[in-house]
C-alpha atoms as a PDB file:
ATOM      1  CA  UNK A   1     -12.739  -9.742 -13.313  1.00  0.00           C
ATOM      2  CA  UNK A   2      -9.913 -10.334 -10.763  1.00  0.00           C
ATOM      3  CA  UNK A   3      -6.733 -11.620 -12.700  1.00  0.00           C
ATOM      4  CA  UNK A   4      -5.219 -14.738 -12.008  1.00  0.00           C
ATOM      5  CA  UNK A   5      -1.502 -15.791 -11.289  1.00  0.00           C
ATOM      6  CA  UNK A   6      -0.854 -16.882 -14.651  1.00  0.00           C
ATOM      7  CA  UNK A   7      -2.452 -13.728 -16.220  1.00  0.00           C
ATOM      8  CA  UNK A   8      -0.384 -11.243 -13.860  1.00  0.00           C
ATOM      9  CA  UNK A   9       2.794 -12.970 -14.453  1.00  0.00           C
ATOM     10  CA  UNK A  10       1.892 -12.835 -18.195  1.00  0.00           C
ATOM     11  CA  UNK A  11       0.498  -8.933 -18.088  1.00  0.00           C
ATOM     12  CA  UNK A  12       4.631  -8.699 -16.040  1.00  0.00           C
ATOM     13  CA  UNK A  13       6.363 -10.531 -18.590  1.00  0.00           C
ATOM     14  CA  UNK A  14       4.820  -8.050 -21.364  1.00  0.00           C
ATOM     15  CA  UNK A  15       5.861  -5.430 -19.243  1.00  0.00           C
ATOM     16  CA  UNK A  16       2.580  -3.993 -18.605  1.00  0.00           C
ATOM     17  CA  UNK A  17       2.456  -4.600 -14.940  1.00  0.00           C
ATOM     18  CA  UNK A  18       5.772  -3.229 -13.705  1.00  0.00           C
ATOM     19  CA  UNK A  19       6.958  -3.645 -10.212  1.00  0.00           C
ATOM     20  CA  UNK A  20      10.335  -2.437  -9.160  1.00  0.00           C
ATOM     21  CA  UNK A  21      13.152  -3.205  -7.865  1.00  0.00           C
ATOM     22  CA  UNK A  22      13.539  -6.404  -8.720  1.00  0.00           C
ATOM     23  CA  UNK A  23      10.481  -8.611  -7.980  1.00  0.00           C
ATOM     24  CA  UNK A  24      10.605 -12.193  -6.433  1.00  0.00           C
ATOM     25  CA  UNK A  25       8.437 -13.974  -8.726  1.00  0.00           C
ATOM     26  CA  UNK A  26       7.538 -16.443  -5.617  1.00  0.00           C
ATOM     27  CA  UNK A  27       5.342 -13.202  -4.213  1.00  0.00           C
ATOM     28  CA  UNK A  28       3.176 -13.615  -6.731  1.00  0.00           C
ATOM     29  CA  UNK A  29      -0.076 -15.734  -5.020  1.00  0.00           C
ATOM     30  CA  UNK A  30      -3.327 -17.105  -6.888  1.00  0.00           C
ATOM     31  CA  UNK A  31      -4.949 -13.393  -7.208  1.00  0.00           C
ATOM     32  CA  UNK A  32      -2.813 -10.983  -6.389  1.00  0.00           C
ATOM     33  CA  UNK A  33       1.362 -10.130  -5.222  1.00  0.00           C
ATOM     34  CA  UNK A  34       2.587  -9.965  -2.003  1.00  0.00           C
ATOM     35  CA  UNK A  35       3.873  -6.468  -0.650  1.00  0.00           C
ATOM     36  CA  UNK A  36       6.740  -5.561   1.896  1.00  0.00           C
ATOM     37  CA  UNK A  37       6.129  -2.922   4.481  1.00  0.00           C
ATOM     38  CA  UNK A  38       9.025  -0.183   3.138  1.00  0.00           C
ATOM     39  CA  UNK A  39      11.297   1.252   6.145  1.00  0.00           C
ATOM     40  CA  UNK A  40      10.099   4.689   6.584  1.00  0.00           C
ATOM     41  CA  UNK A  41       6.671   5.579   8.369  1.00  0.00           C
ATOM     42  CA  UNK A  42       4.699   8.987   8.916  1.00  0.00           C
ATOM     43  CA  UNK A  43       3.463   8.552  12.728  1.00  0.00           C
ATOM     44  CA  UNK A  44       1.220  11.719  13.798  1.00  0.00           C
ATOM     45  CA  UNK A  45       1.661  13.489  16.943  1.00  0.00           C
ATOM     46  CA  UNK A  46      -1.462  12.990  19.312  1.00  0.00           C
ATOM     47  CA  UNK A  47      -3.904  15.718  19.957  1.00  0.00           C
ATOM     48  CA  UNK A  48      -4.460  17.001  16.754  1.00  0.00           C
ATOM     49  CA  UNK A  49      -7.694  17.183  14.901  1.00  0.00           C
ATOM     50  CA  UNK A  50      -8.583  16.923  11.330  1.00  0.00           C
ATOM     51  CA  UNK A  51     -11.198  18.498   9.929  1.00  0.00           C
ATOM     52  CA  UNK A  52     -12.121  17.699   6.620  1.00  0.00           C
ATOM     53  CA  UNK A  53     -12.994  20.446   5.051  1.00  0.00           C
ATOM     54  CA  UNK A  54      -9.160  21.077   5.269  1.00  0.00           C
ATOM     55  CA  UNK A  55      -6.836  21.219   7.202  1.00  0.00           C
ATOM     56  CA  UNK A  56      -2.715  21.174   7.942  1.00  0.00           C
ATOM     57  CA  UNK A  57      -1.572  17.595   9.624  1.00  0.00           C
ATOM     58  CA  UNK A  58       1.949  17.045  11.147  1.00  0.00           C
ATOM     59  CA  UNK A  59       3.335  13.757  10.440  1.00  0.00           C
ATOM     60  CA  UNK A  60       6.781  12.741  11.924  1.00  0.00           C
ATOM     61  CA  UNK A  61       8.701  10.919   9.994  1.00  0.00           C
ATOM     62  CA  UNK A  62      10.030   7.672  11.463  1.00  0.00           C
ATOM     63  CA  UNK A  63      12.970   5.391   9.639  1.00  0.00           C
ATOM     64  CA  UNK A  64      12.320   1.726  10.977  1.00  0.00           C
ATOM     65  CA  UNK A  65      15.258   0.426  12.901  1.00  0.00           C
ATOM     66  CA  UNK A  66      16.632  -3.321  13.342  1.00  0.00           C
ATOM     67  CA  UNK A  67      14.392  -3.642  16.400  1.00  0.00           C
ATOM     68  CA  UNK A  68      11.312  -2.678  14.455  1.00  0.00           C
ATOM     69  CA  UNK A  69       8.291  -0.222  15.005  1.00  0.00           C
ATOM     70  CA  UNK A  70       6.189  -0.714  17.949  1.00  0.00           C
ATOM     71  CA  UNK A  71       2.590  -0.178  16.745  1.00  0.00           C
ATOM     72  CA  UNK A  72       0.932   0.021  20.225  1.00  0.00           C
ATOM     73  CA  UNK A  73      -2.865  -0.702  20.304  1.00  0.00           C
ATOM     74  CA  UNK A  74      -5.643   2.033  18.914  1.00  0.00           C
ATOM     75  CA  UNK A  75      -2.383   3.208  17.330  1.00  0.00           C
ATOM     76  CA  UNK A  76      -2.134   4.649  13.646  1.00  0.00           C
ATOM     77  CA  UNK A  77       0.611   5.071  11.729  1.00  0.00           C
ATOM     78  CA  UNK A  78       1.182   5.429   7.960  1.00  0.00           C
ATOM     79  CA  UNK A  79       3.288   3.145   5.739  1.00  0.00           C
ATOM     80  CA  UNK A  80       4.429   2.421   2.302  1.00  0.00           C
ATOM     81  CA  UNK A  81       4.902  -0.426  -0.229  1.00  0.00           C
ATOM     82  CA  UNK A  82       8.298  -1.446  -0.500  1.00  0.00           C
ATOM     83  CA  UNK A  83       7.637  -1.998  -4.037  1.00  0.00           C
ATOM     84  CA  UNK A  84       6.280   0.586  -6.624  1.00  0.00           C
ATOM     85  CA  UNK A  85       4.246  -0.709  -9.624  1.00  0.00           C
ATOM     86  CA  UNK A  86       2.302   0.437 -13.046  1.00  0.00           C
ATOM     87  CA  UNK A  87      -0.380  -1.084 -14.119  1.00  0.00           C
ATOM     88  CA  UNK A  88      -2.129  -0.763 -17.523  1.00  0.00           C
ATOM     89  CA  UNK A  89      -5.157   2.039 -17.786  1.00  0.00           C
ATOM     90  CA  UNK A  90      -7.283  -1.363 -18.210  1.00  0.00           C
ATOM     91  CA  UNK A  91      -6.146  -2.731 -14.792  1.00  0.00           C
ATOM     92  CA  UNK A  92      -7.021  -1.205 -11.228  1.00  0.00           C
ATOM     93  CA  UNK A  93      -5.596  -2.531  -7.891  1.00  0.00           C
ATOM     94  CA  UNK A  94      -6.717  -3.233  -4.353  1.00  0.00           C
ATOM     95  CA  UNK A  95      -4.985  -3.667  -1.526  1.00  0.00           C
ATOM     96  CA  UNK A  96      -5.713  -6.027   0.997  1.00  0.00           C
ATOM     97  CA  UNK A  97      -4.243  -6.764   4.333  1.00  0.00           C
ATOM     98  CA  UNK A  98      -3.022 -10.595   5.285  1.00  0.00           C
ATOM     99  CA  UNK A  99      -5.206 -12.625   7.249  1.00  0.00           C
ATOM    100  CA  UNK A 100      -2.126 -13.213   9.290  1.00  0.00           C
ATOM    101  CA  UNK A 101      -1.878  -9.471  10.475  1.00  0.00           C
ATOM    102  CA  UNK A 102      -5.679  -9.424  10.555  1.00  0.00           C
ATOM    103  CA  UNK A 103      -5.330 -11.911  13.437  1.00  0.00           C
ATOM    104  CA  UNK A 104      -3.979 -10.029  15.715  1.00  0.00           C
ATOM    105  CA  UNK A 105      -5.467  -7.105  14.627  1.00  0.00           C
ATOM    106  CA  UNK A 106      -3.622  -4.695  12.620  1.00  0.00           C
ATOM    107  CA  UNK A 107      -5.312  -3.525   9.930  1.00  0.00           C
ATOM    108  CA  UNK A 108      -3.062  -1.737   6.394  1.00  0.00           C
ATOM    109  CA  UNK A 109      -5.978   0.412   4.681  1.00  0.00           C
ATOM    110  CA  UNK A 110      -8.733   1.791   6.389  1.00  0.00           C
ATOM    111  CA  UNK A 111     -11.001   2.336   3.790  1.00  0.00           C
ATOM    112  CA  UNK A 112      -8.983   3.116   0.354  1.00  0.00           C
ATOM    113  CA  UNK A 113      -8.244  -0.175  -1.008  1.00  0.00           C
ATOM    114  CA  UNK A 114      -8.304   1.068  -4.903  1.00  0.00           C
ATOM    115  CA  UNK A 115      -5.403   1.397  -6.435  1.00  0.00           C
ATOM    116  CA  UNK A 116      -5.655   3.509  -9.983  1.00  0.00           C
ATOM    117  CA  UNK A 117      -3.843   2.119 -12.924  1.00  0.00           C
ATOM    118  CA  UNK A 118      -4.067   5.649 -14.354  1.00  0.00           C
ATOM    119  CA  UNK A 119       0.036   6.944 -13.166  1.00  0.00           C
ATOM    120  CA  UNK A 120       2.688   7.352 -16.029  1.00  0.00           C
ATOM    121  CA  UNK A 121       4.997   6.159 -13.316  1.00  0.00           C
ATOM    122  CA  UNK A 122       5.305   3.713 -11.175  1.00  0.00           C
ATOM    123  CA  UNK A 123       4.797   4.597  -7.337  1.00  0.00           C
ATOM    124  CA  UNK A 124       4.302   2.790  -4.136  1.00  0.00           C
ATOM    125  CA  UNK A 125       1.123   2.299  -2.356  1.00  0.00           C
ATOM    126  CA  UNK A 126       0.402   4.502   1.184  1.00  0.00           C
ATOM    127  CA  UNK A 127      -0.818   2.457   4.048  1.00  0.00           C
ATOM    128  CA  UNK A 128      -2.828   2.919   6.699  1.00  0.00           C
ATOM    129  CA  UNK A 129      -1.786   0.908   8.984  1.00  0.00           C
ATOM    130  CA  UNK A 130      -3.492   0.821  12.423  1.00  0.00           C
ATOM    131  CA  UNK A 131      -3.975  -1.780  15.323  1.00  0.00           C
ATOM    132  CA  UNK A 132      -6.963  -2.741  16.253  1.00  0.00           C
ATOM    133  CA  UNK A 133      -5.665  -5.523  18.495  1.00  0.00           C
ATOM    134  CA  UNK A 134      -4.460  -5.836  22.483  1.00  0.00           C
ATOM    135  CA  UNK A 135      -1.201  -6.811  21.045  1.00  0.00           C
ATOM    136  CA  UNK A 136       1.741  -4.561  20.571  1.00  0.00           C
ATOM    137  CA  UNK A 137       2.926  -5.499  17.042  1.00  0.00           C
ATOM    138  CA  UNK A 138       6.232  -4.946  15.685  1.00  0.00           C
ATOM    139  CA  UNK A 139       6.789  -3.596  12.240  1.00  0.00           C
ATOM    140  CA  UNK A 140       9.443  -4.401  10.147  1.00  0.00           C
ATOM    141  CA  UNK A 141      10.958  -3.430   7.395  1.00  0.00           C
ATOM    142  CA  UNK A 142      10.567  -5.849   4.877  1.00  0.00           C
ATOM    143  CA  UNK A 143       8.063  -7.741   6.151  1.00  0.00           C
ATOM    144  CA  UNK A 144       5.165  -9.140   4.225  1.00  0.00           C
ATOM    145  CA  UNK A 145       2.144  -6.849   4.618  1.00  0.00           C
ATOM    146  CA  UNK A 146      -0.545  -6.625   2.411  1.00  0.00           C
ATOM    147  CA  UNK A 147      -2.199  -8.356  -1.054  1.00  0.00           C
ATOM    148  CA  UNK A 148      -2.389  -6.162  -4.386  1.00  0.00           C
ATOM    149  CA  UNK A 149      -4.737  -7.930  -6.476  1.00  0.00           C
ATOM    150  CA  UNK A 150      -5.549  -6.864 -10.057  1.00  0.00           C
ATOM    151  CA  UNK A 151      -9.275  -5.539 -11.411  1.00  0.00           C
ATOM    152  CA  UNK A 152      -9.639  -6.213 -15.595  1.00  0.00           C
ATOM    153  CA  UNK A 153     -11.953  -2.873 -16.661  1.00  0.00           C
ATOM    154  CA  UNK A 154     -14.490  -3.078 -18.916  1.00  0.00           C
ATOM    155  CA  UNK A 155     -12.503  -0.228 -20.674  1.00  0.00           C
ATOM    156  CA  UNK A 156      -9.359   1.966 -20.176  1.00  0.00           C
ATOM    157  CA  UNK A 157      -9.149   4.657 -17.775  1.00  0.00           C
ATOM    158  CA  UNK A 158      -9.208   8.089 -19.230  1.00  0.00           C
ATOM    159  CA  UNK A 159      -7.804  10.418 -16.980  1.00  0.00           C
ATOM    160  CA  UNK A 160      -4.236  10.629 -15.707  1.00  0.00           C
ATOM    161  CA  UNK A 161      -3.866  10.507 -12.462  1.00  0.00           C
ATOM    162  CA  UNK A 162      -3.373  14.004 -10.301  1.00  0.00           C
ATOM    163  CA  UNK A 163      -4.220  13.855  -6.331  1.00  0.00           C
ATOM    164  CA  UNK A 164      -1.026  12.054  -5.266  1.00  0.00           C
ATOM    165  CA  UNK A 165       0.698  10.737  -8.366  1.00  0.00           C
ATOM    166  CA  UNK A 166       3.323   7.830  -8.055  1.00  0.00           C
ATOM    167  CA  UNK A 167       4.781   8.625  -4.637  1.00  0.00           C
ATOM    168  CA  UNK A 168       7.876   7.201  -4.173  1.00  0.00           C
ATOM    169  CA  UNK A 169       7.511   6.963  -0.113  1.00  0.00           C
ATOM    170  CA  UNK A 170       3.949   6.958   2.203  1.00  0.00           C
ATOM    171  CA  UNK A 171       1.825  10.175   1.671  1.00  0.00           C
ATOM    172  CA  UNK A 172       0.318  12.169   4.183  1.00  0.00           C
ATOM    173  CA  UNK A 173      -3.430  13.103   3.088  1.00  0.00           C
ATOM    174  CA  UNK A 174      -4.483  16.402   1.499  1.00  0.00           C
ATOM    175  CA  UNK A 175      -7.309  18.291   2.000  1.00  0.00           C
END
């Protein structure tokens, strides 16, 4: 069951969805809250290739000025949340991009929309962002991105999360 506004600002007010810093209670939408794009980015150098059975990536890390990010198309970058949350062992997320930045084509999660609620603290969600568009798009710091929307379990989650645990910035992927 996806939760509604009034049962997210309820599961917030009883402190068992936390989102820090401060949270603008106007982000919160009809299923889901609104994330920010954070300010730093992890843009990889062309010409490498990643094999999946593992493998060694270079990301470079890029702090996003007052002029913004230029995304150029069939570019990919990857992002953060501005915001870091918890979320009850009941409750998983998943991300969505906004139809706005749909339309003219950048896309914030290729394929890994889940979000765990499984993390004894709270961390920020990577994105990966890419553009899929003719456009160049600017990124900003700030910025509305993406749609977390919360998934009721039929039970708990047992196991604590391990892979990436709350990051507190975007993570680069590990093999």
């Amino acid at each position: 069951m996806i939760l509604n506004d009034a049962d997210i600002a309820r599961l917030m007010d009883d402190g068992k969805i936390v989102v820090l810093p401060e949270f603008d209670r106007a982000d919160i939408r009809p299923t889901g809250i609104r994330l920010h794009l954070a300010d730093d980015l992890l843009v990889p150098p062309a010409g490498q290739t990643a094999d999946l059975a593992g493998c060694q990536l270079k990301f470079d890390p890029v702090r996003i000025g007052a002029d913004g990010y230029r995304l150029k198309p069939g570019q990919f970058v990857l992002g953060a949340t501005s915001e870091s949350f918890q979320m009850p062992r009941e409750v998983v997320g998943s991300i969505e991009g906004r139809s706005t930045c749909a339309r003219v084509g950048l896309i914030v999660h290729c394929t890994s929309s889940t979000i765990d609620g499984n993390y004894d603290a709270p961390g920020k969600v990577t994105l990966e962002m890419a553009n899929l568009g003719p456009f160049e798009i600017i990124l900003r710091a700030g910025a509305p991105i993406a749609l977390l929307t919360f998934i009721k379990l039929t039970s708990p989650v047992a196991a604590a999360g391990t892979k990436y645990g709350a990051q507190q910035s975007a993570a680069a992927p590990k093999f």
